[in-house]
Protein backbone atom coordinates (compact mmCIF):
# COMPACT_ATOMS: atom_id res chain seq x y z
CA UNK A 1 5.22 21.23 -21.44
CA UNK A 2 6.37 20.62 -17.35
CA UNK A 3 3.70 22.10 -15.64
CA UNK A 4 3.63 23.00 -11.95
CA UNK A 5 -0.26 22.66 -10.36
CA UNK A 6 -0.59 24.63 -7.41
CA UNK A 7 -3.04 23.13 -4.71
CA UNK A 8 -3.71 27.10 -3.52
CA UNK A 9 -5.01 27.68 -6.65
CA UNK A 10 -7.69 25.14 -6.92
CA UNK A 11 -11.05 25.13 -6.30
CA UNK A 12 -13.22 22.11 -4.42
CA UNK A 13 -16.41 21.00 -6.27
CA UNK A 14 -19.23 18.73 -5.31
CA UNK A 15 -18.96 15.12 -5.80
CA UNK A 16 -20.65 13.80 -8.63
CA UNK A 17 -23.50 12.22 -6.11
CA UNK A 18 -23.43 14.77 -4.27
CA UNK A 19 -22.15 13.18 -1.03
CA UNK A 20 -18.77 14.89 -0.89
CA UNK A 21 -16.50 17.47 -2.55
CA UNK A 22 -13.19 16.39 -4.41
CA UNK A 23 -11.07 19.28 -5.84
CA UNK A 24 -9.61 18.66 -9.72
CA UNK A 25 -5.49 18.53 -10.05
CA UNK A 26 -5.83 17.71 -13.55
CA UNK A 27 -8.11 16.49 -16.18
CA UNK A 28 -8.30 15.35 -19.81
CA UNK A 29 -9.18 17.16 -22.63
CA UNK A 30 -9.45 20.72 -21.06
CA UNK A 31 -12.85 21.59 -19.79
CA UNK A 32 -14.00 17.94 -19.81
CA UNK A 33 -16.64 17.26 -17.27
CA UNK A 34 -17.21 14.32 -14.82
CA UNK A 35 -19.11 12.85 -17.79
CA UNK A 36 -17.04 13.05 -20.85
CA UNK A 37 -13.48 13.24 -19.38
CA UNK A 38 -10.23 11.16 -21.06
CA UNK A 39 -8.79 10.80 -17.94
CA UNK A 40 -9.50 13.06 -14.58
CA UNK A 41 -6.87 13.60 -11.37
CA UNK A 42 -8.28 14.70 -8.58
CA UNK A 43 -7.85 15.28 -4.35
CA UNK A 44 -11.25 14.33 -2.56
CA UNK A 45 -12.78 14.74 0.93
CA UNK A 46 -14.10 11.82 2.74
CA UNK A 47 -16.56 12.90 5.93
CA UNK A 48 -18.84 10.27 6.55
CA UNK A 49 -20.42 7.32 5.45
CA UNK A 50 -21.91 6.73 2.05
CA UNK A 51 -21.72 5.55 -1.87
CA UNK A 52 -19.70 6.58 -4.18
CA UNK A 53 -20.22 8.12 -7.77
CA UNK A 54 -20.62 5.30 -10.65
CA UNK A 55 -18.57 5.94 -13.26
CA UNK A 56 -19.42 3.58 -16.03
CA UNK A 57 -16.24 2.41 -18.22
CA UNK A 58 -13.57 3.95 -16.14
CA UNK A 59 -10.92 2.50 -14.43
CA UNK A 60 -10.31 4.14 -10.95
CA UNK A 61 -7.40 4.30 -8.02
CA UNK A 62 -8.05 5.95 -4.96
CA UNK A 63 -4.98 6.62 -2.64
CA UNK A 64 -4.84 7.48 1.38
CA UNK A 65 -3.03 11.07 1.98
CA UNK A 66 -4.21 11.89 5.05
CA UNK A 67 -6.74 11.28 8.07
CA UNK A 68 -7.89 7.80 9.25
CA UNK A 69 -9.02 4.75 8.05
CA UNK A 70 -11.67 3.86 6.06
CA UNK A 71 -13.28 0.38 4.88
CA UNK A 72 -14.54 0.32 1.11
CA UNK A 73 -17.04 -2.16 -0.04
CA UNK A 74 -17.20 -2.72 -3.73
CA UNK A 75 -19.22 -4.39 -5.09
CA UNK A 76 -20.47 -6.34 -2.12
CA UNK A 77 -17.96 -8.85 -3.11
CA UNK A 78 -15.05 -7.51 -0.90
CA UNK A 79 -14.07 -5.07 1.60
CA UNK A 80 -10.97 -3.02 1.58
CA UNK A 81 -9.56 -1.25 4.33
CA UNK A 82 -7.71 2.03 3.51
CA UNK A 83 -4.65 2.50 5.90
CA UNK A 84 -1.57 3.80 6.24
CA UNK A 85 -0.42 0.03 5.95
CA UNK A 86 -2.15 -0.41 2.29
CA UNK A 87 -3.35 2.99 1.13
CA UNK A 88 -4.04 2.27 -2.23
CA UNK A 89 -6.92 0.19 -3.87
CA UNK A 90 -7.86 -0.01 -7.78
CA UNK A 91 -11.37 -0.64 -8.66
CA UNK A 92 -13.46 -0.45 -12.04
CA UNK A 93 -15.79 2.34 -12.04
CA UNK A 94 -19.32 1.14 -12.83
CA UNK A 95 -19.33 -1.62 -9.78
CA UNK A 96 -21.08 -0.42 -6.61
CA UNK A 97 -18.99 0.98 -4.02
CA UNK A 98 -19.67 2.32 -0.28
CA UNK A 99 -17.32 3.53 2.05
CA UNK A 100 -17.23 3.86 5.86
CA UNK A 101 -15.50 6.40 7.43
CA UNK A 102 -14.25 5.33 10.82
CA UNK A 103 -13.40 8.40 12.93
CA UNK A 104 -11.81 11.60 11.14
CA UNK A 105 -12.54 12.66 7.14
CA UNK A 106 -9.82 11.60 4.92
CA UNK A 107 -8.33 12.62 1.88
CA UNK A 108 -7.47 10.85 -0.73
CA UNK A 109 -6.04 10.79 -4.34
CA UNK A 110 -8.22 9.74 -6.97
CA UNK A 111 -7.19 9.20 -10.58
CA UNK A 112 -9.29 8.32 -13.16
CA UNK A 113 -9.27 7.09 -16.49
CA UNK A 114 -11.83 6.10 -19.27
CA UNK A 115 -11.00 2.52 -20.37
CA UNK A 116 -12.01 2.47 -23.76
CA UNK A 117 -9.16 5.85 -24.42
CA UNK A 118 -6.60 5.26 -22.15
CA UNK A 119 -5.24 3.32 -19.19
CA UNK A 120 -3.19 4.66 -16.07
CA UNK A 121 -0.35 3.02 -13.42
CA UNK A 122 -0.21 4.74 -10.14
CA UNK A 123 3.43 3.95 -7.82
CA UNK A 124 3.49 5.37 -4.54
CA UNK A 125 6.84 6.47 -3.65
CA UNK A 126 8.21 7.25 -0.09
CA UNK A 127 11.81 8.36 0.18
CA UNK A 128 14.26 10.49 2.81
CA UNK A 129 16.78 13.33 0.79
CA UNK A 130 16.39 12.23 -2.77
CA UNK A 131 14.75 9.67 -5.41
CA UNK A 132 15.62 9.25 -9.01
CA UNK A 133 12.40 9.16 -11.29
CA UNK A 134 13.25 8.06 -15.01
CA UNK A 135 9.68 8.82 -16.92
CA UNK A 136 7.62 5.49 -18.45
CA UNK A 137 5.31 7.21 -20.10
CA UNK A 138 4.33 9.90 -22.79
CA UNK A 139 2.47 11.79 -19.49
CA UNK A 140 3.53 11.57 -15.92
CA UNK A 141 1.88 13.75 -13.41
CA UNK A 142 3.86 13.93 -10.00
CA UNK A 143 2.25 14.41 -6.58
CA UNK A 144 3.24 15.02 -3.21
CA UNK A 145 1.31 13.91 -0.82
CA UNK A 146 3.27 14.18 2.28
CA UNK A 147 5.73 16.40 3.00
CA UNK A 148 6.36 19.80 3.15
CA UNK A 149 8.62 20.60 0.58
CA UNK A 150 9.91 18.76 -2.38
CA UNK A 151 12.21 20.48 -5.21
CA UNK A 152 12.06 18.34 -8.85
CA UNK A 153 14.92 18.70 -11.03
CA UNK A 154 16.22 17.42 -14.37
CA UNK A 155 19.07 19.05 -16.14
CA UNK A 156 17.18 22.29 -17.87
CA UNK A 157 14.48 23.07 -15.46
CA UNK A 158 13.67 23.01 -11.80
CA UNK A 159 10.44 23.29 -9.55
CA UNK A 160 9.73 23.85 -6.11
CA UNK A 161 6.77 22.30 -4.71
CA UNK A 162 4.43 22.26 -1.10
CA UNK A 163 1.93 19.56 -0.37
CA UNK A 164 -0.32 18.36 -2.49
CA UNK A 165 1.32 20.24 -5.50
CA UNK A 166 1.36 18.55 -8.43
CA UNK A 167 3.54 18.61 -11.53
CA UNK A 168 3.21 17.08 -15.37
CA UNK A 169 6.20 16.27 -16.64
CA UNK A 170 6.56 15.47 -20.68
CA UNK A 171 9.02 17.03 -21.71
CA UNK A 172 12.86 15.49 -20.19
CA UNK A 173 12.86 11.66 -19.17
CA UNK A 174 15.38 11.85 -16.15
CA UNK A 175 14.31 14.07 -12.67
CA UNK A 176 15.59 13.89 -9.43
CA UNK A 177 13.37 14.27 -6.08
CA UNK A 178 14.91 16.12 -3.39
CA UNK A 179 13.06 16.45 0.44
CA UNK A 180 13.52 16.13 4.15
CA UNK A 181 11.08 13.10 3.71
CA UNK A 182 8.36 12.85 1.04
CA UNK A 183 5.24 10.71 -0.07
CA UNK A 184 4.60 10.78 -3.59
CA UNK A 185 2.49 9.35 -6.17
CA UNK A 186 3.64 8.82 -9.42
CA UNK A 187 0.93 8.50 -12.24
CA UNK A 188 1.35 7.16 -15.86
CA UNK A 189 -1.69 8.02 -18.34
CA UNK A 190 -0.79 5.59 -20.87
CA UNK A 191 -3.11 6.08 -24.34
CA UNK A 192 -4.93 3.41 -25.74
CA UNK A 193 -3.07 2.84 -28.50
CA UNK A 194 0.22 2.83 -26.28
CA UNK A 195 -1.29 0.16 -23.98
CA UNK A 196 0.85 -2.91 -23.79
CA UNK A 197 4.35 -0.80 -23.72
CA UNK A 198 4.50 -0.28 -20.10
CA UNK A 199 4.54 -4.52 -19.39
């Protein structure tokens, strides 16, 4: 069923490690916890300096939405600078990672997913007036990370939505984006027995 997620209506938690807060769009089955989730969507809160959570067996993206830059160092093997120039950076969950926060907390988008169940594909989208989305997947979660309106429509429903709203669409394959200007991720939870389809 298309679902809208309203940001208002979320709550922040503590990070896993306990060295930030991240606040749960969506997760996978219902109810799961940080340590049995499927797959887990999430909006997190970068202040300062520090490691982040090991996840063993799960596949991770994290995405730049909003503040400044920060450098990531996984695995002591490289470094990756998060930027408005390359926001996004994949990364398995188990290796070692610290991050530096250079000036002002971020937030970022964080989605999840546990290898061994399912697999994900993250496209970030940025587009003035309208974008056609045709669905690759049996779930696709829509987010808008910039921008402060967006209105999704397909031929039987439509949704308004505010930043960092998020909507799961599985039901009609065509939707059209409509906004002033908009950043959006678009995020494919493929199942593991549906791997392989999307190449």
């Amino acid at each position: 069923m298309t679902t809208l997620i309203q940001y208002a209506s979320l709550n922040p938690t503590p990070w896993k490690n306990g060295g930030g807060c991240t606040t749960e769009i969506l997760a996978s089955p219902p109810g799961a916890t940080l340590d049995d989730f499927d797959f887990r969507i999430s909006l997190a809160t970068i202040a300062q300096s520090g490691p982040f959570s090991i996840f063993p067996g799960v596949d991770r993206t994290l995405s730049l939405v909003d503040g400044g830059s920060v450098v990531l160092d996984v695995g002591n093997e490289r470094k990756v600078a998060l930027s408005d120039r390359e926001p996004v950076v994949a990364f398995p969950g188990e290796v070692p990672v610290s991050v530096t926060v250079d000036g002002s907390p971020t937030v970022d988008f964080n989605v999840m997913t546990r290898r061994d169940r399912c697999s994900h594909q993250v496209e970030r989208r940025v587009f003035r007036d309208y974008s056609e989305l045709e669905r690759r997947s049996a779930l696709t979660i829509l987010f808008l990370a910039d921008g402060d309106t967006l209105t999704v429509h397909s031929e039987r429903e439509r949704m308004s939505m505010v930043r960092y709203d998020a909507v799961v669409l599985d039901r009609e394959q065509h939707w059209v984006l409509e906004a002033p200007q908009a950043t959006v991720y678009i995020v494919d939870i493929i199942p593991e027995e549906e791997k392989g389809m999307l190449q």
